[in-house]
N, C-alpha and C. Protein backbone atom coordinates (compact mmCIF):
# COMPACT_ATOMS: atom_id res chain seq x y z
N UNK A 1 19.36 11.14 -9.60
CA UNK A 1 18.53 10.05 -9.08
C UNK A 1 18.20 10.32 -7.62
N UNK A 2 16.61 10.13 -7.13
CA UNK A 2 16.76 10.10 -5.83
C UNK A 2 17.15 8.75 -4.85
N UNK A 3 16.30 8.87 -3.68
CA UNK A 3 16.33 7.98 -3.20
C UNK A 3 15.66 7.09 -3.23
N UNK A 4 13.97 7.40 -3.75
CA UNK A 4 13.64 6.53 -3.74
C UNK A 4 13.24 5.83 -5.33
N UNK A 5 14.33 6.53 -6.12
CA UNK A 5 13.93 5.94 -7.46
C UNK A 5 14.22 4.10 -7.88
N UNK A 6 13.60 3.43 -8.04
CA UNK A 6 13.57 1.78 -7.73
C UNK A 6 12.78 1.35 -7.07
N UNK A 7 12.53 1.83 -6.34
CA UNK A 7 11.36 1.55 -4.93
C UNK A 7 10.77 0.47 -5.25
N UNK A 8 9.66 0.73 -6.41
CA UNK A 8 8.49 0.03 -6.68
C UNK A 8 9.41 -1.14 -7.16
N UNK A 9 10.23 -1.12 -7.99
CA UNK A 9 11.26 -2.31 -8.51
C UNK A 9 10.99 -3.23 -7.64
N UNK A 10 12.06 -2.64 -6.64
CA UNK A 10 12.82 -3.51 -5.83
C UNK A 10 11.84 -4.32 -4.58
N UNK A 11 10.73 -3.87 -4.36
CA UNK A 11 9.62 -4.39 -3.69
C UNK A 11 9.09 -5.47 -4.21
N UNK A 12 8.68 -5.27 -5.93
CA UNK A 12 8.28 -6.32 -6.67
C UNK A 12 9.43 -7.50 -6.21
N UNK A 13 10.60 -6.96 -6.29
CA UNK A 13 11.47 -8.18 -6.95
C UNK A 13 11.61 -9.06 -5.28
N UNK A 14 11.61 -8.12 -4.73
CA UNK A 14 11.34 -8.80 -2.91
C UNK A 14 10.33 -9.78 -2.76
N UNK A 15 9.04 -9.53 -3.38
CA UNK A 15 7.78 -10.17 -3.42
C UNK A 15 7.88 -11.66 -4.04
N UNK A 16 8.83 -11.46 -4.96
CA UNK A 16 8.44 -12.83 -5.88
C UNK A 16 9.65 -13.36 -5.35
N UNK A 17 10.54 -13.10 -5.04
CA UNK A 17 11.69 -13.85 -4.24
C UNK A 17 11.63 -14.29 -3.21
N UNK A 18 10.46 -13.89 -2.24
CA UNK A 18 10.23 -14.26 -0.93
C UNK A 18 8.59 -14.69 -0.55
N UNK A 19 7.79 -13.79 -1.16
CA UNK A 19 6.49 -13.91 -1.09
C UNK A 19 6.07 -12.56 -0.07
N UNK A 20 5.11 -12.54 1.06
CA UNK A 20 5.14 -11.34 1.92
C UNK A 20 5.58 -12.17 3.00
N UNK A 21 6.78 -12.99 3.24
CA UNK A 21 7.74 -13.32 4.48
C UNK A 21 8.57 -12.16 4.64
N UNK A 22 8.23 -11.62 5.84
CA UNK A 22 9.17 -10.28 6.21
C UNK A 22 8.80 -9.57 5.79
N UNK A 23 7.75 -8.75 5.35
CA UNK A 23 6.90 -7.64 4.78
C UNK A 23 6.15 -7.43 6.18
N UNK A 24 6.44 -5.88 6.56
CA UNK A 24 5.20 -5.15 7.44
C UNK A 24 4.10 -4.85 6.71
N UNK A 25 3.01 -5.02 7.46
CA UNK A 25 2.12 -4.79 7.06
C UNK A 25 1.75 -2.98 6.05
N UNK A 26 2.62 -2.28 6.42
CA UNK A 26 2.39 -1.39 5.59
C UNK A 26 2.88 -1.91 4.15
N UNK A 27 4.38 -2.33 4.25
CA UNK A 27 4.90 -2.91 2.86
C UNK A 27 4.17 -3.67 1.93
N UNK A 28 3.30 -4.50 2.52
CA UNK A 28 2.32 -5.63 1.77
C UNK A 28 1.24 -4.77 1.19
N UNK A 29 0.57 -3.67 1.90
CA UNK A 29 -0.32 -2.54 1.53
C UNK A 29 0.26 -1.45 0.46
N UNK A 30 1.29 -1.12 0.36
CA UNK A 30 1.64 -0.63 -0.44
C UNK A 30 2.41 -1.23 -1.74
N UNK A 31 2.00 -2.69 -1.48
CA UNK A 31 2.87 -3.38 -3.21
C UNK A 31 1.49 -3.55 -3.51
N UNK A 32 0.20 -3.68 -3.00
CA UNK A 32 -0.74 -4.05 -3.37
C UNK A 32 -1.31 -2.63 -4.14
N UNK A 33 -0.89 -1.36 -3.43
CA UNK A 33 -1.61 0.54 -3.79
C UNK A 33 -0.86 0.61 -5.15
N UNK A 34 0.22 -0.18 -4.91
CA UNK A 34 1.06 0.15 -6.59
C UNK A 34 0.10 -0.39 -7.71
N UNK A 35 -0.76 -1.17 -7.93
CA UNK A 35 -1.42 -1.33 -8.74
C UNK A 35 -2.38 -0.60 -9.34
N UNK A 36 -2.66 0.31 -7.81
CA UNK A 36 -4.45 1.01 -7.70
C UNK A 36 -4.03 2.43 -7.84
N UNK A 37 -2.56 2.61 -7.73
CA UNK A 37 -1.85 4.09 -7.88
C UNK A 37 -0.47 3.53 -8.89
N UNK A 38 -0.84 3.69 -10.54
CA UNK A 38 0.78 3.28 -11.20
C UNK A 38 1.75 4.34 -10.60
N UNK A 39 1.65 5.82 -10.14
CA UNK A 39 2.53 6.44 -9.96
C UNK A 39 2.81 7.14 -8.69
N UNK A 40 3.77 7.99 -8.76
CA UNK A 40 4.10 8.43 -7.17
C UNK A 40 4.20 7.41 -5.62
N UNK A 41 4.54 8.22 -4.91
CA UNK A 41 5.05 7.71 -3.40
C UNK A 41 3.95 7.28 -3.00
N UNK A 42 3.60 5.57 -2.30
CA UNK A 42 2.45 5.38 -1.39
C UNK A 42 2.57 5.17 -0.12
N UNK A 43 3.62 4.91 -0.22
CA UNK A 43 4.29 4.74 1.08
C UNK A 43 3.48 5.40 2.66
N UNK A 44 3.10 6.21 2.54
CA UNK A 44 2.63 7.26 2.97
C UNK A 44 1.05 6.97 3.42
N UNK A 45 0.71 6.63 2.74
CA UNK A 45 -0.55 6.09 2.44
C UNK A 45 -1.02 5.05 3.22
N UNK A 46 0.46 4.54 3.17
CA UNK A 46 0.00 2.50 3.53
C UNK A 46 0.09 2.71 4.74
N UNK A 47 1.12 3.66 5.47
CA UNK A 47 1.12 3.55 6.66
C UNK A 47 -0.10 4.27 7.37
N UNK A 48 -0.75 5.17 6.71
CA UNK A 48 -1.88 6.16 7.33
C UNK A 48 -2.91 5.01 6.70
N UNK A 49 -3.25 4.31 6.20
CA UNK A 49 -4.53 2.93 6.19
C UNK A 49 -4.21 2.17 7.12
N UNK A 50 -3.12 1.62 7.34
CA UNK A 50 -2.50 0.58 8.45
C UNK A 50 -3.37 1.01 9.76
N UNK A 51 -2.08 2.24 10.06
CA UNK A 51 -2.88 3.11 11.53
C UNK A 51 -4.13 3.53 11.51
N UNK A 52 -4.73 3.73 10.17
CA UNK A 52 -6.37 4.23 10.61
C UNK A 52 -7.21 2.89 10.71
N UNK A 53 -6.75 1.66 10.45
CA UNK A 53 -7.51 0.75 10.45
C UNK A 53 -6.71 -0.14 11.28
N UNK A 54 -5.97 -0.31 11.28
CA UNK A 54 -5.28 -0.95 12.83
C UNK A 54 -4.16 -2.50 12.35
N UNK A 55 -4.20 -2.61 11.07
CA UNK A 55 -3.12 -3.55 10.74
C UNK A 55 -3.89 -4.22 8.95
N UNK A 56 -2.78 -4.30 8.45
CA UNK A 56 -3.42 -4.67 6.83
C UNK A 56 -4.98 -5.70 6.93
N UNK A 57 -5.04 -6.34 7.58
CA UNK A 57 -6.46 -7.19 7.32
C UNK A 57 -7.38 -5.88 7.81
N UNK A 58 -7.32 -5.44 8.49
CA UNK A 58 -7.98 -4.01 9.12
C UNK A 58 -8.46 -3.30 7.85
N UNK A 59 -7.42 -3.02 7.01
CA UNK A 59 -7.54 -2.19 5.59
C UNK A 59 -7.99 -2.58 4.29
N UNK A 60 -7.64 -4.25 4.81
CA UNK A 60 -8.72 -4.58 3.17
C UNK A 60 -9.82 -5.35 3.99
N UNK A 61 -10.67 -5.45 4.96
CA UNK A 61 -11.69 -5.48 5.66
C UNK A 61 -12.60 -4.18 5.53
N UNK A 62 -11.49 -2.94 5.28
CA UNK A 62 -12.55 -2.00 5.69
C UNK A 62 -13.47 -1.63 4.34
N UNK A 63 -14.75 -0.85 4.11
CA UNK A 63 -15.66 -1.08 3.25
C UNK A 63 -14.95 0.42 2.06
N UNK A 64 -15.39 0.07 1.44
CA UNK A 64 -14.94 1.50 0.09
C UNK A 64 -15.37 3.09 0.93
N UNK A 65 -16.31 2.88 1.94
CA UNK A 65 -16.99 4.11 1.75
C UNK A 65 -15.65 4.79 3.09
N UNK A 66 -15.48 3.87 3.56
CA UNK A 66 -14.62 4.50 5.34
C UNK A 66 -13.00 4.29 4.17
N UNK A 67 -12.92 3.46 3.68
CA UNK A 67 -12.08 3.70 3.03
C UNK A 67 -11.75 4.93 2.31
N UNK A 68 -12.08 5.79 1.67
CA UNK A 68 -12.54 6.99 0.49
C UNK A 68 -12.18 7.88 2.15
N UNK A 69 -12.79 7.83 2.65
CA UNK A 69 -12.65 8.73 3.90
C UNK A 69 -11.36 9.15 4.27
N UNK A 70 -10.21 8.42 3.58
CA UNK A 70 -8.31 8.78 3.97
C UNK A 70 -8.34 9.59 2.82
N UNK A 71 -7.63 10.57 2.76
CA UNK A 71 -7.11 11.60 2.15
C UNK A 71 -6.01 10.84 1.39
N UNK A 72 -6.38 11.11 -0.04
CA UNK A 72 -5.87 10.25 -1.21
C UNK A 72 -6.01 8.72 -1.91
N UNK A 73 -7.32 8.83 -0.81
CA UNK A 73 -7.74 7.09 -1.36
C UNK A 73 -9.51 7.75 -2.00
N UNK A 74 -8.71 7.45 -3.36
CA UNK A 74 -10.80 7.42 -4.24
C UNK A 74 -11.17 5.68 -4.27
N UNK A 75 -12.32 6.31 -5.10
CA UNK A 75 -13.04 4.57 -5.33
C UNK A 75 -12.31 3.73 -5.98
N UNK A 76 -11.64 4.19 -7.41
CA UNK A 76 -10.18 3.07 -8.09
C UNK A 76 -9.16 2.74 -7.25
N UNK A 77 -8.99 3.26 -5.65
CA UNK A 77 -7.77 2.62 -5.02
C UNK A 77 -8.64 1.90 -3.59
N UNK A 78 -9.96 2.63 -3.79
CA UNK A 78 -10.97 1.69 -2.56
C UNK A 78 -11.25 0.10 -2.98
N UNK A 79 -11.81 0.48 -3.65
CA UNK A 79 -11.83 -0.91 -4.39
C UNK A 79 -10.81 -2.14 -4.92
C-alpha cells in the first residue's frame, strides 16, 4: 500500500462531514478534478490551477480555453 492509497476516500468522507470548512483552496479543487479525472494523483494539478490562476474562484472563473492551456487539463476536466 502506498501513501497515498485512500486519498480520494478520505477527502470525500472530510467533505460530507464538514462541508469545504478547512479545505485550502487547492483541496476543494481537487475533490471537485476527482470527478473530471476518476483516476490517478490531482493533487498536483490543483495546486498548479490554484497558482496559475491565483486562488480556486480564480480557477473556476477561468474560461475552458486558458484553462486547456495547464498541462493535463483537456476540455472533459475544463469544463
Amino acid at each position: 500500500m502506498g501513501i497515498h492509497d485512500g486519498h480520494r476516500e478520505k477527502m470525500r468522507r472530510r467533505f460530507l462531514e464538514t462541508g469545504l470548512e478547512g479545505f485550502a483552496d487547492h483541496e476543494a479543487l481537487e475533490l471537485l478534478l476527482y470527478y473530471a479525472i476518476p483516476q490517478g494523483d490531482v493533487n498536483g494539478l490543483a495546486h498548479e490551477l490554484v497558482e496559475r490562476f491565483g486562488s480556486l474562484a480564480g480557477a473556476l472563473d477561468a474560461s475552458v480555453e486558458e484553462l486547456k492551456k495547464v498541462p493535463g487539463v483537456g476540455e472533459h476536466t475544463a469544463v
